[in-house]
C-alpha atoms as a PDB file:
ATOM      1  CA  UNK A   1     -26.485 -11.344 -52.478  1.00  0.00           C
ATOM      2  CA  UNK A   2     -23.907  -9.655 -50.049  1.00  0.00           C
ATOM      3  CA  UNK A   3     -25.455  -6.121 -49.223  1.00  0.00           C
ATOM      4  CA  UNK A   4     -24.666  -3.575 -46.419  1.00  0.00           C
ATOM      5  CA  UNK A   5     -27.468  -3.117 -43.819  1.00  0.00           C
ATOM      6  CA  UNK A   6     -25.866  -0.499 -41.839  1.00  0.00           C
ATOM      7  CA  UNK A   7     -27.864   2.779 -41.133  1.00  0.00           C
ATOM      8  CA  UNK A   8     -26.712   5.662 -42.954  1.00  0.00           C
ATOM      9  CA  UNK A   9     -27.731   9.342 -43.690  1.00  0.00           C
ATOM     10  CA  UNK A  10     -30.763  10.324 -45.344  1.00  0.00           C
ATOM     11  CA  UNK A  11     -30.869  11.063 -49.127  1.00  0.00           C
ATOM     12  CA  UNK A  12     -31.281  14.615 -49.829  1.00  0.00           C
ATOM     13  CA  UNK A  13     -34.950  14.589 -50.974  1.00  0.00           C
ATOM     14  CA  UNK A  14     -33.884  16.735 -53.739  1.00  0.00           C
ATOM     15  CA  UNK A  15     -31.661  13.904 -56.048  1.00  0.00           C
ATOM     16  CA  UNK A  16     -32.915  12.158 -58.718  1.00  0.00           C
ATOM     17  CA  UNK A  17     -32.002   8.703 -59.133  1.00  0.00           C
ATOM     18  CA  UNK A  18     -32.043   6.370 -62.335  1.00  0.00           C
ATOM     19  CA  UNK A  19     -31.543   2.721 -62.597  1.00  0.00           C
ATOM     20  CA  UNK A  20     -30.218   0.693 -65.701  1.00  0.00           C
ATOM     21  CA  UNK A  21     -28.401  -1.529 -67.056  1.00  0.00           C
ATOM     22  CA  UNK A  22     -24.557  -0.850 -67.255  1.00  0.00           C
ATOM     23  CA  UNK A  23     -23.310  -0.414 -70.596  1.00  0.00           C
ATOM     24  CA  UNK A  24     -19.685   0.074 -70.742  1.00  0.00           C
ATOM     25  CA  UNK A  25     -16.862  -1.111 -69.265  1.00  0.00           C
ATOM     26  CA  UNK A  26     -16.477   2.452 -67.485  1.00  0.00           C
ATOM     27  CA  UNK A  27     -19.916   1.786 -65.972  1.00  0.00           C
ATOM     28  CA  UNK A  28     -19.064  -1.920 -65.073  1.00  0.00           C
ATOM     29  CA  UNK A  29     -15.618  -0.677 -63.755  1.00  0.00           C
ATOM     30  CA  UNK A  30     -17.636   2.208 -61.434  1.00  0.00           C
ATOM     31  CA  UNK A  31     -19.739  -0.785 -60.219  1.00  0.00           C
ATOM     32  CA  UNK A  32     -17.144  -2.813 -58.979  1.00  0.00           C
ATOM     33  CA  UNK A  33     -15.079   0.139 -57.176  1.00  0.00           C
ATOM     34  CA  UNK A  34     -18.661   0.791 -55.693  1.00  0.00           C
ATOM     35  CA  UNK A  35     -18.844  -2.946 -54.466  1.00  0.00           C
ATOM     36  CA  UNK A  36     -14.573  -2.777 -52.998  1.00  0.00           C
ATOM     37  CA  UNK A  37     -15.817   0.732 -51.096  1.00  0.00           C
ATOM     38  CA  UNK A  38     -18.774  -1.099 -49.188  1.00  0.00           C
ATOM     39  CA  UNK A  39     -17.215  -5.040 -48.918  1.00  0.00           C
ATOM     40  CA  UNK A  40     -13.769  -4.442 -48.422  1.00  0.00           C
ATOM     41  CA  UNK A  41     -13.661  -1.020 -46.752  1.00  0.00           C
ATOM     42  CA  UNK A  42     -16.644  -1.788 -45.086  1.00  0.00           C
ATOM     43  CA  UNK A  43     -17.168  -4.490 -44.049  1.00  0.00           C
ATOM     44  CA  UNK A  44     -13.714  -5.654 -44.013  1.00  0.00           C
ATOM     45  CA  UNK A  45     -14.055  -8.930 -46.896  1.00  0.00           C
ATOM     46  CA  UNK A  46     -11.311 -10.253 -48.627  1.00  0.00           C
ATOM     47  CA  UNK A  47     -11.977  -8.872 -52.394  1.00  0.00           C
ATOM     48  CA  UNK A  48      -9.655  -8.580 -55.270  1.00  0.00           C
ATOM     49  CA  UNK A  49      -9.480  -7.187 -59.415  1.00  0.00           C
ATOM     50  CA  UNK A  50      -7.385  -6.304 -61.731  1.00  0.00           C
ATOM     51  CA  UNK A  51      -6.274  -2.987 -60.012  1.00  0.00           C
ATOM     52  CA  UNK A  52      -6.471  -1.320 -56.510  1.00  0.00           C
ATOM     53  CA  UNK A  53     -10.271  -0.604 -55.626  1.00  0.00           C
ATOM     54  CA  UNK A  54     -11.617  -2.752 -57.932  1.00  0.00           C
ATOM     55  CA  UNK A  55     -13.722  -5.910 -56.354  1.00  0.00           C
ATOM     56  CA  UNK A  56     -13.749  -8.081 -59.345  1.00  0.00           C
ATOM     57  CA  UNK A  57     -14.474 -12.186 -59.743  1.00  0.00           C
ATOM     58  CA  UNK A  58     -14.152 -14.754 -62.363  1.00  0.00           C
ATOM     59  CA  UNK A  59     -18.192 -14.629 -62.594  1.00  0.00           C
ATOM     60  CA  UNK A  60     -18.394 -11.001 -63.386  1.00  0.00           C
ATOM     61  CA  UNK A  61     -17.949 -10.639 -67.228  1.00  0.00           C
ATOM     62  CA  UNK A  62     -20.524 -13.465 -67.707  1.00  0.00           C
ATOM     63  CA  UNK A  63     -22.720 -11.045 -66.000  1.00  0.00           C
ATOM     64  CA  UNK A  64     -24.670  -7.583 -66.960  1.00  0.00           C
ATOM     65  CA  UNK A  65     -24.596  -5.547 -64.516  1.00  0.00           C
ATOM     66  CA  UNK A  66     -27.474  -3.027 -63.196  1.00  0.00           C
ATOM     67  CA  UNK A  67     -27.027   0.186 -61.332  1.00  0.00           C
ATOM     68  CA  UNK A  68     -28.256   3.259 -59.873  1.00  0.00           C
ATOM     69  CA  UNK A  69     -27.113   6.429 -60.778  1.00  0.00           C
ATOM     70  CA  UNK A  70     -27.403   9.548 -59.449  1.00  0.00           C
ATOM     71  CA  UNK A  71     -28.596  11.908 -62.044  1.00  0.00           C
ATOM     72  CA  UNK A  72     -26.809  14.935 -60.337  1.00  0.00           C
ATOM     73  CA  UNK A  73     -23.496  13.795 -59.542  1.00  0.00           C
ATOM     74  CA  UNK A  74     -23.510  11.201 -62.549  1.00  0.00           C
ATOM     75  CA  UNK A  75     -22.226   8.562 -60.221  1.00  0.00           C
ATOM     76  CA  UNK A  76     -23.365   4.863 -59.671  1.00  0.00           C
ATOM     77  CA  UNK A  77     -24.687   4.747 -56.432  1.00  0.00           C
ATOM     78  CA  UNK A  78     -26.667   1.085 -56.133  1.00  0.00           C
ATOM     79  CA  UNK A  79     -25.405  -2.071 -58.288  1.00  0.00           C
ATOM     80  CA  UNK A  80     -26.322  -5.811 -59.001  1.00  0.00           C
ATOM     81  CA  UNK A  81     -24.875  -8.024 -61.345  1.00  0.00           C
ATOM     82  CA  UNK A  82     -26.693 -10.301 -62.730  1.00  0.00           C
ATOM     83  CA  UNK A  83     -26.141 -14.151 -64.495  1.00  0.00           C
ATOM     84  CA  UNK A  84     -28.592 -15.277 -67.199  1.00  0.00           C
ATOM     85  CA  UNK A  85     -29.302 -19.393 -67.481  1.00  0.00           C
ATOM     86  CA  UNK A  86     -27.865 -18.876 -70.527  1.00  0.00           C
ATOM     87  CA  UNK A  87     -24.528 -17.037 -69.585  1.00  0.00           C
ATOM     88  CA  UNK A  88     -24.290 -19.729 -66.283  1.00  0.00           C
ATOM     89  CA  UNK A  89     -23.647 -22.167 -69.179  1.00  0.00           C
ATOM     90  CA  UNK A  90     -21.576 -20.469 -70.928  1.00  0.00           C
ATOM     91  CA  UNK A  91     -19.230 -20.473 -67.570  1.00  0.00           C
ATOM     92  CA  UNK A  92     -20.136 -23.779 -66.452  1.00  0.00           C
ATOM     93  CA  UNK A  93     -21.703 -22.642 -62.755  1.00  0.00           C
ATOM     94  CA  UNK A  94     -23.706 -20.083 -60.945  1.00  0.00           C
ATOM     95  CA  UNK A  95     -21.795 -18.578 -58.859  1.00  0.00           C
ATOM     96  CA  UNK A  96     -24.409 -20.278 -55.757  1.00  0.00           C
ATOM     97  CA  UNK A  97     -23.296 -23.460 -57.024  1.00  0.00           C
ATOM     98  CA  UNK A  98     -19.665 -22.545 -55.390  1.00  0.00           C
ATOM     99  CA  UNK A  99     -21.428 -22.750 -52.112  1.00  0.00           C
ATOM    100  CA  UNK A 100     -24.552 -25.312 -52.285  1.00  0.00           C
ATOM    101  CA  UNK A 101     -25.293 -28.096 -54.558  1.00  0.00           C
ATOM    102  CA  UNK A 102     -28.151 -27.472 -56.716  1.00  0.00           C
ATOM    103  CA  UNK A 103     -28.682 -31.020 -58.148  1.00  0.00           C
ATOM    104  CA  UNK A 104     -32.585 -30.585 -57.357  1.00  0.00           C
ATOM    105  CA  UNK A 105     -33.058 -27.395 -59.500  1.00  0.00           C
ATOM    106  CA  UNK A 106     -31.490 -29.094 -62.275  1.00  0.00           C
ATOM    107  CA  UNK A 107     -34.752 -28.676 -64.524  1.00  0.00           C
ATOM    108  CA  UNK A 108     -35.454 -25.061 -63.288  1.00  0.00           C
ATOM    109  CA  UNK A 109     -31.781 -24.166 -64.649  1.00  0.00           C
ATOM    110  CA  UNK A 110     -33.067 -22.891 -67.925  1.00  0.00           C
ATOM    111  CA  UNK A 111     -35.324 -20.360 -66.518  1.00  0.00           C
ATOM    112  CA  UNK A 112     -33.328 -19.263 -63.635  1.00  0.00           C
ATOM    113  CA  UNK A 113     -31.646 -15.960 -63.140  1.00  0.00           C
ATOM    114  CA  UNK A 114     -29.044 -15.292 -60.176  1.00  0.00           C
ATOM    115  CA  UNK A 115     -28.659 -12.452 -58.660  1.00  0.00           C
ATOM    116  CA  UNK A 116     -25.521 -10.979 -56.417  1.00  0.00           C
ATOM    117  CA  UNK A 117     -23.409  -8.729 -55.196  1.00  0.00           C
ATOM    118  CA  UNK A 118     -25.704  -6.172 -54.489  1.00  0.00           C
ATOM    119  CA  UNK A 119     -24.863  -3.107 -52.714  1.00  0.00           C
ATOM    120  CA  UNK A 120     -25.792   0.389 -51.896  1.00  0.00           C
ATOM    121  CA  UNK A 121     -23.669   3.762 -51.073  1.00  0.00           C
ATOM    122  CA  UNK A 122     -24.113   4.622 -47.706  1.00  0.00           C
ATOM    123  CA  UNK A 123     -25.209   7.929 -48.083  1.00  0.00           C
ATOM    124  CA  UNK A 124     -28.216   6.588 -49.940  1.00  0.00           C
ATOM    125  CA  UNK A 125     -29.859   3.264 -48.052  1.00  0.00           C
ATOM    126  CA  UNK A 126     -32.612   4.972 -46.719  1.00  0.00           C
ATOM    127  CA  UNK A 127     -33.537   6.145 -50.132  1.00  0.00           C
ATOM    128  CA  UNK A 128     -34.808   4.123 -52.975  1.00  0.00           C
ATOM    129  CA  UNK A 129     -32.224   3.073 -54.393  1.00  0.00           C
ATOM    130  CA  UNK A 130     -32.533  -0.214 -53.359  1.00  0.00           C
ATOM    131  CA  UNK A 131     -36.277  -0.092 -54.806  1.00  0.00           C
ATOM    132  CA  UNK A 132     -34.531   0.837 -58.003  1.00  0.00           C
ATOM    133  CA  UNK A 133     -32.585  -2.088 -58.316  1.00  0.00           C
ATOM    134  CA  UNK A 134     -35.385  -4.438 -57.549  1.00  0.00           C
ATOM    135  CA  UNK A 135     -37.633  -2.356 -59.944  1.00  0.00           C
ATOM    136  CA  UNK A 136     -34.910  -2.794 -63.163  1.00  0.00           C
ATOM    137  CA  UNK A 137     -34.404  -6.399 -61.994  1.00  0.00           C
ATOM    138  CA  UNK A 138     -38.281  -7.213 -62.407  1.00  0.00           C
ATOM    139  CA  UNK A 139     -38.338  -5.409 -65.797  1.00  0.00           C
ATOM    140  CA  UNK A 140     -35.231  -7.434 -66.516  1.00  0.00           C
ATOM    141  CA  UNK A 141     -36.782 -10.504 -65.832  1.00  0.00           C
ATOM    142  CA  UNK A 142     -40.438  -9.584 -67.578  1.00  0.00           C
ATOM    143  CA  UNK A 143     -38.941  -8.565 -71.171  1.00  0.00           C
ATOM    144  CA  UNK A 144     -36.316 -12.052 -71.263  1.00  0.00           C
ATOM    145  CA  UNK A 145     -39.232 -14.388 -69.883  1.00  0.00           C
ATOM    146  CA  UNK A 146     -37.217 -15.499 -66.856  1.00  0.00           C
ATOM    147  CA  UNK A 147     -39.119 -16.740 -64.309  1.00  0.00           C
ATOM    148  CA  UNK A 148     -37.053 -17.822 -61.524  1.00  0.00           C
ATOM    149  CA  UNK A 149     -34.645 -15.570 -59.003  1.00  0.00           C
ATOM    150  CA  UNK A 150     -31.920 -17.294 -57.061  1.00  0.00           C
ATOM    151  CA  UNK A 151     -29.236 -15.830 -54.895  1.00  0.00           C
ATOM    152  CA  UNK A 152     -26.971 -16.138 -51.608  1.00  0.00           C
ATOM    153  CA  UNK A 153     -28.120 -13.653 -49.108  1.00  0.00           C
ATOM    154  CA  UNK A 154     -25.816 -12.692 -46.576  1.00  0.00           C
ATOM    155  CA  UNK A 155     -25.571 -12.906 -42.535  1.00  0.00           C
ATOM    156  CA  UNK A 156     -22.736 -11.548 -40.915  1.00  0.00           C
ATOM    157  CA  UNK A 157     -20.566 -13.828 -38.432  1.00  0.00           C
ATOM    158  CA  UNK A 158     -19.108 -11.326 -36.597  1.00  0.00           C
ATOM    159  CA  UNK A 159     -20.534 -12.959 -33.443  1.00  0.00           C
ATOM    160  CA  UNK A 160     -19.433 -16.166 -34.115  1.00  0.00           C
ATOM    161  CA  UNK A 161     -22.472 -17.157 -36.231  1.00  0.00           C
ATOM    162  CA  UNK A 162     -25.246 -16.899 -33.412  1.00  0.00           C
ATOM    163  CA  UNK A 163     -27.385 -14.545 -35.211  1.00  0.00           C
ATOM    164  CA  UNK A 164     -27.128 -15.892 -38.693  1.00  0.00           C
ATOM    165  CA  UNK A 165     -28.287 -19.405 -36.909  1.00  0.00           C
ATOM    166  CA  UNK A 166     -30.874 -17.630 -35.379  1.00  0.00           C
ATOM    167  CA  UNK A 167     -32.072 -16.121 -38.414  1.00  0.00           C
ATOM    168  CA  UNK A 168     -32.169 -19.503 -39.914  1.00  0.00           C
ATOM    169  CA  UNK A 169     -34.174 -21.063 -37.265  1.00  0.00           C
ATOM    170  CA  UNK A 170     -36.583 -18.058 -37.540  1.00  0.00           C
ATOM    171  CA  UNK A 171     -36.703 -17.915 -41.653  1.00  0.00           C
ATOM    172  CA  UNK A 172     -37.337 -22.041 -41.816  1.00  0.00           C
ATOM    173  CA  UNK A 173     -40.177 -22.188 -39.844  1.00  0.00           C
ATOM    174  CA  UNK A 174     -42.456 -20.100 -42.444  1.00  0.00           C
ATOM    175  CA  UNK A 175     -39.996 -19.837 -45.306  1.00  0.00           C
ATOM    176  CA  UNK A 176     -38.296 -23.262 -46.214  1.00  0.00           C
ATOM    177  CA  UNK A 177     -38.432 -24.342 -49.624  1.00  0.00           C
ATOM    178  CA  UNK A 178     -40.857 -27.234 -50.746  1.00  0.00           C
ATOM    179  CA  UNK A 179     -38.123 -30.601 -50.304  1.00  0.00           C
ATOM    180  CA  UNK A 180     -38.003 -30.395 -54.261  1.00  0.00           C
ATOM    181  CA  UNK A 181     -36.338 -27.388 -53.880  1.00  0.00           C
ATOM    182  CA  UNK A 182     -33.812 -27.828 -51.512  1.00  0.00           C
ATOM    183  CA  UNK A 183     -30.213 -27.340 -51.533  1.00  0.00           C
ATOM    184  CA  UNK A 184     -26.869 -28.223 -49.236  1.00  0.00           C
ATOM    185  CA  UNK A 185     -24.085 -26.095 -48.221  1.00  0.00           C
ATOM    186  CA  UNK A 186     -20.360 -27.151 -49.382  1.00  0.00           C
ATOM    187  CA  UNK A 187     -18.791 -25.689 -46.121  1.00  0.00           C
ATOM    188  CA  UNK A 188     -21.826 -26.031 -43.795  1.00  0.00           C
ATOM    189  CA  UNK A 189     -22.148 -23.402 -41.072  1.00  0.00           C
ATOM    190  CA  UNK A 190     -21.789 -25.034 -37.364  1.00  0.00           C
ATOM    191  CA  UNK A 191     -25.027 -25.872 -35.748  1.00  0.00           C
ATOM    192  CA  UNK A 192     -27.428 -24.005 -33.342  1.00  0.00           C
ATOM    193  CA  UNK A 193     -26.219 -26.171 -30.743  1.00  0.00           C
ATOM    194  CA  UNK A 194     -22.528 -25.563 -31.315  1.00  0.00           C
ATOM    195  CA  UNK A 195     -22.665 -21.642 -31.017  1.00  0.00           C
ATOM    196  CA  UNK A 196     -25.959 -20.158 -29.873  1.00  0.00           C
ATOM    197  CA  UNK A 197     -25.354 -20.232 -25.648  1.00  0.00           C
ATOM    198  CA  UNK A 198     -28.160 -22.095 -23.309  1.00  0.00           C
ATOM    199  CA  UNK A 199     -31.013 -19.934 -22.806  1.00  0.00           C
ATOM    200  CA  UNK A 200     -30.851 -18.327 -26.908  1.00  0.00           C
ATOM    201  CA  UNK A 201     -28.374 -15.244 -28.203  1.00  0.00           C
ATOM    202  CA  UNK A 202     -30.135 -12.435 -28.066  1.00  0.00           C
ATOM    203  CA  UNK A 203     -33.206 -10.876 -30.796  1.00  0.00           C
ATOM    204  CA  UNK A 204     -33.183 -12.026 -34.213  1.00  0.00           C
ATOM    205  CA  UNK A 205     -31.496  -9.571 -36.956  1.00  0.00           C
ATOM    206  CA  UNK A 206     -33.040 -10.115 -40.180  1.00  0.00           C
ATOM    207  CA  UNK A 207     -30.807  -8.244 -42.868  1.00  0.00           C
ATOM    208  CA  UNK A 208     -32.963  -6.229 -44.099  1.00  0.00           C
ATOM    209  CA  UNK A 209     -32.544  -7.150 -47.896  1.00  0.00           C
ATOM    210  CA  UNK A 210     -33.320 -10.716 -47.083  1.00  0.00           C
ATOM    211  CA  UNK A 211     -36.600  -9.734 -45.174  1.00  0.00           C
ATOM    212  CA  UNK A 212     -37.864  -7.759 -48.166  1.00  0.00           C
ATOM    213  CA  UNK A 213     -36.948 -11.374 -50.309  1.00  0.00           C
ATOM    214  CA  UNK A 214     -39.479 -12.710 -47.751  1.00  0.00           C
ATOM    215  CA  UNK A 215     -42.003 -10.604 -48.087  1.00  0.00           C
ATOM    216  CA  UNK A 216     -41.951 -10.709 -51.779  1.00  0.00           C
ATOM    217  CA  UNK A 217     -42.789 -14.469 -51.094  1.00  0.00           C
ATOM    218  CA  UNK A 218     -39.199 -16.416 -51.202  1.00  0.00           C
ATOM    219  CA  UNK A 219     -37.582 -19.346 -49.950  1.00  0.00           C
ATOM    220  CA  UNK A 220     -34.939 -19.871 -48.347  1.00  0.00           C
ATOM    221  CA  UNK A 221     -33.313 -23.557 -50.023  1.00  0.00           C
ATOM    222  CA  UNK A 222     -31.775 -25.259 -46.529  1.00  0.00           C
ATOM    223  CA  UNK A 223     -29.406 -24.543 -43.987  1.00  0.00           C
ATOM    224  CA  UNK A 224     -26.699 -21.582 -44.429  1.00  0.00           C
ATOM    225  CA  UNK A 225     -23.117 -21.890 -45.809  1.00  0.00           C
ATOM    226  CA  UNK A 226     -20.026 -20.028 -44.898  1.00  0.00           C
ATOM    227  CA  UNK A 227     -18.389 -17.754 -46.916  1.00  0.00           C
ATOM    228  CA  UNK A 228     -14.687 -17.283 -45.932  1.00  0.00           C
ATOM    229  CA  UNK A 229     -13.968 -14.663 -48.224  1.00  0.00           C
ATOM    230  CA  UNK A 230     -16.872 -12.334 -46.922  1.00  0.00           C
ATOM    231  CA  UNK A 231     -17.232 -13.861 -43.455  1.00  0.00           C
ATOM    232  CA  UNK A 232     -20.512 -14.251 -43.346  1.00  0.00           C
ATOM    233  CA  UNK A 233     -23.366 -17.052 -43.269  1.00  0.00           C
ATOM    234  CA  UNK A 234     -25.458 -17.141 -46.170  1.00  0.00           C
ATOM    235  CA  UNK A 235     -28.691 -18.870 -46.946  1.00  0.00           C
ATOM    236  CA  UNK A 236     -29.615 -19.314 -50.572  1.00  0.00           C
ATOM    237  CA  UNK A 237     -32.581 -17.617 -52.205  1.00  0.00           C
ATOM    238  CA  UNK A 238     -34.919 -19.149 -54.172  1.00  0.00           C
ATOM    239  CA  UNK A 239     -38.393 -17.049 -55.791  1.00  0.00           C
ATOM    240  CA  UNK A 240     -40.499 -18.206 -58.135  1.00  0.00           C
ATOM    241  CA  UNK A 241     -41.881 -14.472 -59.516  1.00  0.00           C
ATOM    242  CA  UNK A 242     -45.385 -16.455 -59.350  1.00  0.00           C
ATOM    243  CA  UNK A 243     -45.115 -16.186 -55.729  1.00  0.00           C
ATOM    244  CA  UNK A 244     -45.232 -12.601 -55.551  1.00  0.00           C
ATOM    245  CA  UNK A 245     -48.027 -11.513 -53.557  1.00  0.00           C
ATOM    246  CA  UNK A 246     -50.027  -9.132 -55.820  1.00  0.00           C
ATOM    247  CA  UNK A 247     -50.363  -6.535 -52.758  1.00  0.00           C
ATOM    248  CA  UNK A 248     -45.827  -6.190 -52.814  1.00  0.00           C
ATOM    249  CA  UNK A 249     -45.995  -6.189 -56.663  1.00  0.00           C
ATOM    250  CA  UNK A 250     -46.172  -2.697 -57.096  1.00  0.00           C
ATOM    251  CA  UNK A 251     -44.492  -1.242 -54.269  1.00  0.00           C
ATOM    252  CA  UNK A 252     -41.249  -3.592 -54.672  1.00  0.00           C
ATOM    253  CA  UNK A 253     -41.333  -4.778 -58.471  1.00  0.00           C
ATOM    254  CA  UNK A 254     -42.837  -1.818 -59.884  1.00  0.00           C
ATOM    255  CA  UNK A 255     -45.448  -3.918 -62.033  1.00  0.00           C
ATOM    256  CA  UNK A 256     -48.169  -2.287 -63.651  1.00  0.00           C
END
């Protein structure tokens, strides 16, 4: 789940946002030149397509893809794509499964649903457009009977990887995932020995998508991988929707 956390001008209070799923390739296309704006211009990843300004992947037409639009402008202002159990069969992977072995969900596969590349304009991340997406995704989730979220959330290493260790050490010690659950980095991130300096690096900086995954009762499945492309640490998500607290169900989910 790569997402930009950076703080950003307020929404006008006046726009009037929708979210849904994308059903063209127009809307898929304003998606993905949506995702190149925030992770390549951005935040400086290594993203390619088919054209200039597109960022594009070999997972993305197994996926359907949600977004926000604004109602005014007409533009797609939030997006996450999203891979069905059914659809990660059809490829042959998740796209997680490029960064962590998932042997021990093997029996969960059929009910799982992965989410990812989810980003927001900047103009509009203190609004809700992030509540949006979460909102459709729930609703998503409730009408195909899915009943299991899983997803790379994203750290940044621009330090060297000192925060995204630290956020590991903080996340495990109430967060870990059951050992039935766990899974293993492919290109494991370098210890908290080998880059956090004597004495600790500074507060903790949860991104704040992963801390709302928290608080919606999630796991995190083991210790971070690195993502070259993107640069940054991530730790792979794992909620069962049971886990949803029933007092974050409304406010994040939008269930009834």
């Amino acid at each position: 789940m790569h997402v930009a956390t950076s703080p950003a001008a307020l929404v006008r209070p006046h726009r009037q946002l929708k979210v849904e799923l994308a059903q063209s390739a127009s809307e898929v296309r304003a998606a993905q030149q949506l995702r190149y704006r925030v992770f390549a211009e951005e935040m400086g990843a290594h993203v390619s397509g088919r054209e200039p300004g597109l960022d594009e992947d070999f997972v993305d037409p197994w996926c359907e893809h949600l977004i926000v639009r604004d109602c005014d402008t007409g533009g797609v202002v939030g997006t996450y794509r999203i891979l069905t159990a059914d659809r990660a069969r059809q490829l042959g992977t998740f796209y997680s499964e490029t960064e962590f072995d998932l042997t021990r969900l093997f029996l969960l596969r059929p009910r799982m649903v992965e989410i990812g590349r989810a980003c927001v304009d900047a103009e509009y991340r203190s609004g809700p457009a992030i509540m949006l997406l979460w909102q459709g995704l729930a609703q998503f989730m409730r009408e195909r009977g899915y009943e299991y979220l899983i997803g790379c959330a994203s750290i940044s290493m621009q330090d060297g990887g000192i925060n995204a260790q630290q956020v590991f050490e903080h996340a495990r010690q109430r967060h870990l995932a059951p050992i039935e659950y766990r899974v293993f980095p492919r290109h494991r991130l370098a210890t908290r020995d080998e880059v956090v300096p004597p004495g600790g690096g500074g507060p903790v900086r949860v991104p704040s998508l992963l801390k709302g995954y928290l608080r919606l009762g999630a796991w995190i499945g083991g210790e971070p991988a690195w993502d070259p492309d993107f640069n940054t640490a991530d730790l792979f998500v794992f909620l069962p929707l049971a886990r949803v607290e029933a007092r974050y169900a409304r406010h994040y989910l939008g269930a009834s």
